[in-house]
C-alpha atoms as a PDB file:
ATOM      1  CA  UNK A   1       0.000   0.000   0.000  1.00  0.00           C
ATOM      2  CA  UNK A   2       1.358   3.243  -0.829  1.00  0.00           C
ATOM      3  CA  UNK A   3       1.097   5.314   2.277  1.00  0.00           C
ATOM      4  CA  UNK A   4       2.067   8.986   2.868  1.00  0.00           C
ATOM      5  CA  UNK A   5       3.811   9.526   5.720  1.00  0.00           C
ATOM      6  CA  UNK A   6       1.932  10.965   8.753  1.00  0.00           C
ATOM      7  CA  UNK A   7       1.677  14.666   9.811  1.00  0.00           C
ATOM      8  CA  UNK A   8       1.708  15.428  13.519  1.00  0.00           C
ATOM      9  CA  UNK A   9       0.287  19.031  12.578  1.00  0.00           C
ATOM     10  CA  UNK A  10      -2.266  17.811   9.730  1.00  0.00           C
ATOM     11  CA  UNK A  11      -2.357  17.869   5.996  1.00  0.00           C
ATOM     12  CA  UNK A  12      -1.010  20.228   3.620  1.00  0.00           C
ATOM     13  CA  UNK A  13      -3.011  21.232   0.862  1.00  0.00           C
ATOM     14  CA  UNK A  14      -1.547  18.497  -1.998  1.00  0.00           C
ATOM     15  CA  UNK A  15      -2.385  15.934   0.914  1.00  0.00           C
ATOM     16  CA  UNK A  16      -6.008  17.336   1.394  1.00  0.00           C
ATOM     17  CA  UNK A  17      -6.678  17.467  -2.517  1.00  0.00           C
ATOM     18  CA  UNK A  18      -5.042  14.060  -3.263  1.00  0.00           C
ATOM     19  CA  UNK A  19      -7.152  12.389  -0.469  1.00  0.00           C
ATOM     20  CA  UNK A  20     -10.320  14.213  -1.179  1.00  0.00           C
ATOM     21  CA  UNK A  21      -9.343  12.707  -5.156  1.00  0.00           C
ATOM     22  CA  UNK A  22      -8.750   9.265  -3.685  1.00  0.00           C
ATOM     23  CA  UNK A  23     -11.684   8.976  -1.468  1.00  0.00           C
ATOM     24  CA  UNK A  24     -14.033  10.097  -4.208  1.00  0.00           C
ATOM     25  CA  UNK A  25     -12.572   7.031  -6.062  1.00  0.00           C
ATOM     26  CA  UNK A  26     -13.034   4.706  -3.384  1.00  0.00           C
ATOM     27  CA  UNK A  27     -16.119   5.285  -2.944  1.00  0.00           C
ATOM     28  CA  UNK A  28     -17.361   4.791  -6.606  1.00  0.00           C
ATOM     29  CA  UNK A  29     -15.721   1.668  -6.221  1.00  0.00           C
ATOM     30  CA  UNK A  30     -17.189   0.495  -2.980  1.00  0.00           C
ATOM     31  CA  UNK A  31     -20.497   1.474  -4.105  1.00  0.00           C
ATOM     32  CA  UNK A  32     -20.020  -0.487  -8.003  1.00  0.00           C
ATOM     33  CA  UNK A  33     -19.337  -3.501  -5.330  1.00  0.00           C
ATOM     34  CA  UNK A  34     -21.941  -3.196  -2.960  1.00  0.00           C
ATOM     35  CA  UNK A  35     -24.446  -2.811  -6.421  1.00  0.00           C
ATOM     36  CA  UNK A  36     -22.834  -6.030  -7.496  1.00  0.00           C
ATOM     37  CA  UNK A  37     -23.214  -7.910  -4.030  1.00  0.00           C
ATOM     38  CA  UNK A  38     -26.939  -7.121  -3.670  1.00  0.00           C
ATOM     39  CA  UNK A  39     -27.935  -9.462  -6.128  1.00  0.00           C
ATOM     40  CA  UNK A  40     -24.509 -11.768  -5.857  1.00  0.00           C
ATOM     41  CA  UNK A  41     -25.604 -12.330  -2.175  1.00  0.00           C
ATOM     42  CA  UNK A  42     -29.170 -13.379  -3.210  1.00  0.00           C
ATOM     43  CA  UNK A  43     -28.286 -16.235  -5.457  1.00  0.00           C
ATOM     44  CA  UNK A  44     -25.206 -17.327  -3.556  1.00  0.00           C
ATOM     45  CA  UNK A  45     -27.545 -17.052  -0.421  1.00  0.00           C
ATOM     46  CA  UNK A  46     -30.052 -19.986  -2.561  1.00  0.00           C
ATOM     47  CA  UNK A  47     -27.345 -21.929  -3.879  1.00  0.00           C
ATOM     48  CA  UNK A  48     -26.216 -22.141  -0.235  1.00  0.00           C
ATOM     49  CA  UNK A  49     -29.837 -22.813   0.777  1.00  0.00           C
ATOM     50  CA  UNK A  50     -30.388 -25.433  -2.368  1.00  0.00           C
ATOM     51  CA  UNK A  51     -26.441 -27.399  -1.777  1.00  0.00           C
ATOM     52  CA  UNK A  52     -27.721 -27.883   2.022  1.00  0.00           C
ATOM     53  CA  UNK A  53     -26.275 -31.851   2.960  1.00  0.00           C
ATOM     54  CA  UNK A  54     -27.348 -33.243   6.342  1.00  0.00           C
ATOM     55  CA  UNK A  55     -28.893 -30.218   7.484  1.00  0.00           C
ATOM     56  CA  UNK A  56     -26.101 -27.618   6.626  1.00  0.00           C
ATOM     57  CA  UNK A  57     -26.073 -25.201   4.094  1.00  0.00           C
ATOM     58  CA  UNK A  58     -23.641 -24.968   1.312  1.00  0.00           C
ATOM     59  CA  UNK A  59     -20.409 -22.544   1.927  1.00  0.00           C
ATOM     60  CA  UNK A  60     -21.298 -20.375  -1.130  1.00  0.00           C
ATOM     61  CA  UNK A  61     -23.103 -17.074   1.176  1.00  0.00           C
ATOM     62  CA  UNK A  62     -20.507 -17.379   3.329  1.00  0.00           C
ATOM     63  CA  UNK A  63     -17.542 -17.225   0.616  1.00  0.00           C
ATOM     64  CA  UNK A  64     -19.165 -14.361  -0.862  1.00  0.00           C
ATOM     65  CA  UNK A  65     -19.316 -12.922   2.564  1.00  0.00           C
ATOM     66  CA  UNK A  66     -15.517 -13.548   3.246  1.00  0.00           C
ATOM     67  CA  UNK A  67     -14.858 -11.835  -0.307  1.00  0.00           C
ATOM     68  CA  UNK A  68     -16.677  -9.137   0.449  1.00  0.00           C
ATOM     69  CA  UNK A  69     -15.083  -8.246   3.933  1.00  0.00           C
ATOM     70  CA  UNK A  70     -11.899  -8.608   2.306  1.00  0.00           C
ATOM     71  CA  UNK A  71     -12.330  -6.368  -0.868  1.00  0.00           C
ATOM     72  CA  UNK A  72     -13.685  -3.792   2.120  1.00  0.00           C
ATOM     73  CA  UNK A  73     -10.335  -3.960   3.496  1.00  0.00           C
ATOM     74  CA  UNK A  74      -8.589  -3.708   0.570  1.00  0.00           C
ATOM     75  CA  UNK A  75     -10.543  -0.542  -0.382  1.00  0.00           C
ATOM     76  CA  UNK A  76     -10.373   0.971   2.821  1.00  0.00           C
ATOM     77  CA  UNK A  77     -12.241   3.607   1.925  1.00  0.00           C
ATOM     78  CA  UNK A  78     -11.522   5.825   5.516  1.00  0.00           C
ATOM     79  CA  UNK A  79      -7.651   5.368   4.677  1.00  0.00           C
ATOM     80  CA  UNK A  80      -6.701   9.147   4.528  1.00  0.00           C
ATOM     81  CA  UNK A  81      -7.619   9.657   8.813  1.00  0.00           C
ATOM     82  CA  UNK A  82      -4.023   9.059   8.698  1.00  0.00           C
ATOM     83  CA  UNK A  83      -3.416  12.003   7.329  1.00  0.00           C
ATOM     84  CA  UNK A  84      -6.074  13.924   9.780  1.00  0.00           C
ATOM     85  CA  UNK A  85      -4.732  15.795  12.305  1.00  0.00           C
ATOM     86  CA  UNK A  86      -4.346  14.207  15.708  1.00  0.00           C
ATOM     87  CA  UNK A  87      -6.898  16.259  17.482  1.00  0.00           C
ATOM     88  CA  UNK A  88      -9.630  14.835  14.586  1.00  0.00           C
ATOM     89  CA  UNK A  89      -8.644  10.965  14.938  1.00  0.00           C
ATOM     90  CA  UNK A  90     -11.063   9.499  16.963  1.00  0.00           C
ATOM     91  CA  UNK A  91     -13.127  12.446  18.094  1.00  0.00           C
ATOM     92  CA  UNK A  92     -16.746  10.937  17.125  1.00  0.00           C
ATOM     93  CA  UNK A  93     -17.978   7.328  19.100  1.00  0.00           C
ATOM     94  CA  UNK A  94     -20.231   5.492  18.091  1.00  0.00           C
ATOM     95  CA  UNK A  95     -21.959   3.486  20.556  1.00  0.00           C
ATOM     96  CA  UNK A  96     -20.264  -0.181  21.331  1.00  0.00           C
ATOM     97  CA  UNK A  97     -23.414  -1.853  19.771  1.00  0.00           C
ATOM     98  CA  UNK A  98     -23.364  -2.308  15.826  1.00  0.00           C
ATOM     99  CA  UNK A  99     -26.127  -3.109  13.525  1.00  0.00           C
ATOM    100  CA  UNK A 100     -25.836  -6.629  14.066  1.00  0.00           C
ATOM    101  CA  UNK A 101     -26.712  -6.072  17.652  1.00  0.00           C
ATOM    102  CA  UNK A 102     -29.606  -3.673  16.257  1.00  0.00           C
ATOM    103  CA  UNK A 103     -30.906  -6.294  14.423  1.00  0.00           C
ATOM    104  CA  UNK A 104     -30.904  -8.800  17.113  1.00  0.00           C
ATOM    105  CA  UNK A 105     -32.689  -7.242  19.388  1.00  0.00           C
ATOM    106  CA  UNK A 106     -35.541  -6.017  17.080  1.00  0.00           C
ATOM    107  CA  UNK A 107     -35.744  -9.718  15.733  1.00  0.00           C
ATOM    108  CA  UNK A 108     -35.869 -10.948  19.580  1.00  0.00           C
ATOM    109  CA  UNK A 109     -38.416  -8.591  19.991  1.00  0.00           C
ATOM    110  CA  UNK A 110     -40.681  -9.456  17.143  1.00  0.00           C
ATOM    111  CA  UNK A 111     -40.365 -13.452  17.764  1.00  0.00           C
ATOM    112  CA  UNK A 112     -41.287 -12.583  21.289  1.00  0.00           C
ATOM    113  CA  UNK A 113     -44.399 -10.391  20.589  1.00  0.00           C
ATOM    114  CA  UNK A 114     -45.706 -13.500  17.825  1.00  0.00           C
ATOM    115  CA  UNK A 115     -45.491 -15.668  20.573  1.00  0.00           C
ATOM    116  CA  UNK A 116     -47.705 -14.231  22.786  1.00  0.00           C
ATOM    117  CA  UNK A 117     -49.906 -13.353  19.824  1.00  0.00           C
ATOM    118  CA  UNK A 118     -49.032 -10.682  17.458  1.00  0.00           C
ATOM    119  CA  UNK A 119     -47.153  -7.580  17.620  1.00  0.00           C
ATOM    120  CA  UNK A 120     -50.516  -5.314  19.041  1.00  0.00           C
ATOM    121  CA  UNK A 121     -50.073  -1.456  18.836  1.00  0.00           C
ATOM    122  CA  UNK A 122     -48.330  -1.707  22.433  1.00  0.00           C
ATOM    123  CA  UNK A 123     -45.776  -3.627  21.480  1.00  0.00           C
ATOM    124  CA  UNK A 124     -44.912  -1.325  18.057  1.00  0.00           C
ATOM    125  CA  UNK A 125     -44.698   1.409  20.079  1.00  0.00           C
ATOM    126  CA  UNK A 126     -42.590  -0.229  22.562  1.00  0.00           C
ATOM    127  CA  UNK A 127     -40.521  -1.491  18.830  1.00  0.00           C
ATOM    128  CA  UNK A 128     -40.425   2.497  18.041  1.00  0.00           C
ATOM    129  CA  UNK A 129     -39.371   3.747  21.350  1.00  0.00           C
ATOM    130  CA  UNK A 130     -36.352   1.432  21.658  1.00  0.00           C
ATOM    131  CA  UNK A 131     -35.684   2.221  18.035  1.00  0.00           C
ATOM    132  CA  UNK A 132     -35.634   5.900  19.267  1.00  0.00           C
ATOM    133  CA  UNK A 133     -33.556   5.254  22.286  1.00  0.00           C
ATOM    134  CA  UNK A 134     -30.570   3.528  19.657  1.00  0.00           C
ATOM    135  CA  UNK A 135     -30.714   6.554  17.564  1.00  0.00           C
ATOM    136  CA  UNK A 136     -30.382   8.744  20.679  1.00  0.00           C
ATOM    137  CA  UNK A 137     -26.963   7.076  21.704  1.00  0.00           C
END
């Protein structure tokens, strides 16, 4: 990888121009593969779902998902913080949780509500304020 080497005091102006050129680029290429992996991921997720043998689904989703996490590194499309002065590193947090965690919860909270009988207009209000309370963090 061709890096440029870091600047405690920040980036010149070449630096900021080159990386706002680069990131530009990266991100028409992450975005030409994510177009490509939405429907990639479909059929790799049914071939994975058809080539299931004793119960376990083929390795094909789970290849593609490999490929992709790898091609995200490769892109690394937030490369130029290195460049950022020291004072900008790091300065926003996002909360511990990710999406997956998102997800989980909102599924657990759906499969819990069908058991006792349907999501009712309690529950998708409870759904919306939790929803709410992620944002807020």
């Amino acid at each position: 990888m061709n890096e440029l080497p870091q600047n405690r005091e920040g980036p010149d102006r070449r630096t900021l121009v080159r990386d706002v050129i680069v990131f530009q680029f990266k991100l028409i290429v992450d975005g030409l593969r994510d177009v490509v992996l939405v429907p990639v991921s479909f059929i790799a997720g049914i071939i994975s779902f058809v080539n299931t043998k004793d119960g376990i689904p083929g390795a094909q989703f789970y290849d593609l998902l490999e490929m992709g996490k790898q091609s995200e590194r490769w892109i690394d499309l937030f490369g130029a913080m290195r460049n950022a002065p020291p004072e900008i590193r790091n300065r926003v947090h996002f909360p511990e949780e990710n999406m997956d965690h998102l997800i989980d919860r909102i599924e657990t909270f759906v499969v819990d509500e069908e058991k006792r009988g349907g999501i009712t207009a309690q529950a998708r209000e409870r759904l919306e304020k939790a929803l709410r309370g992620f944002q807020d963090r």
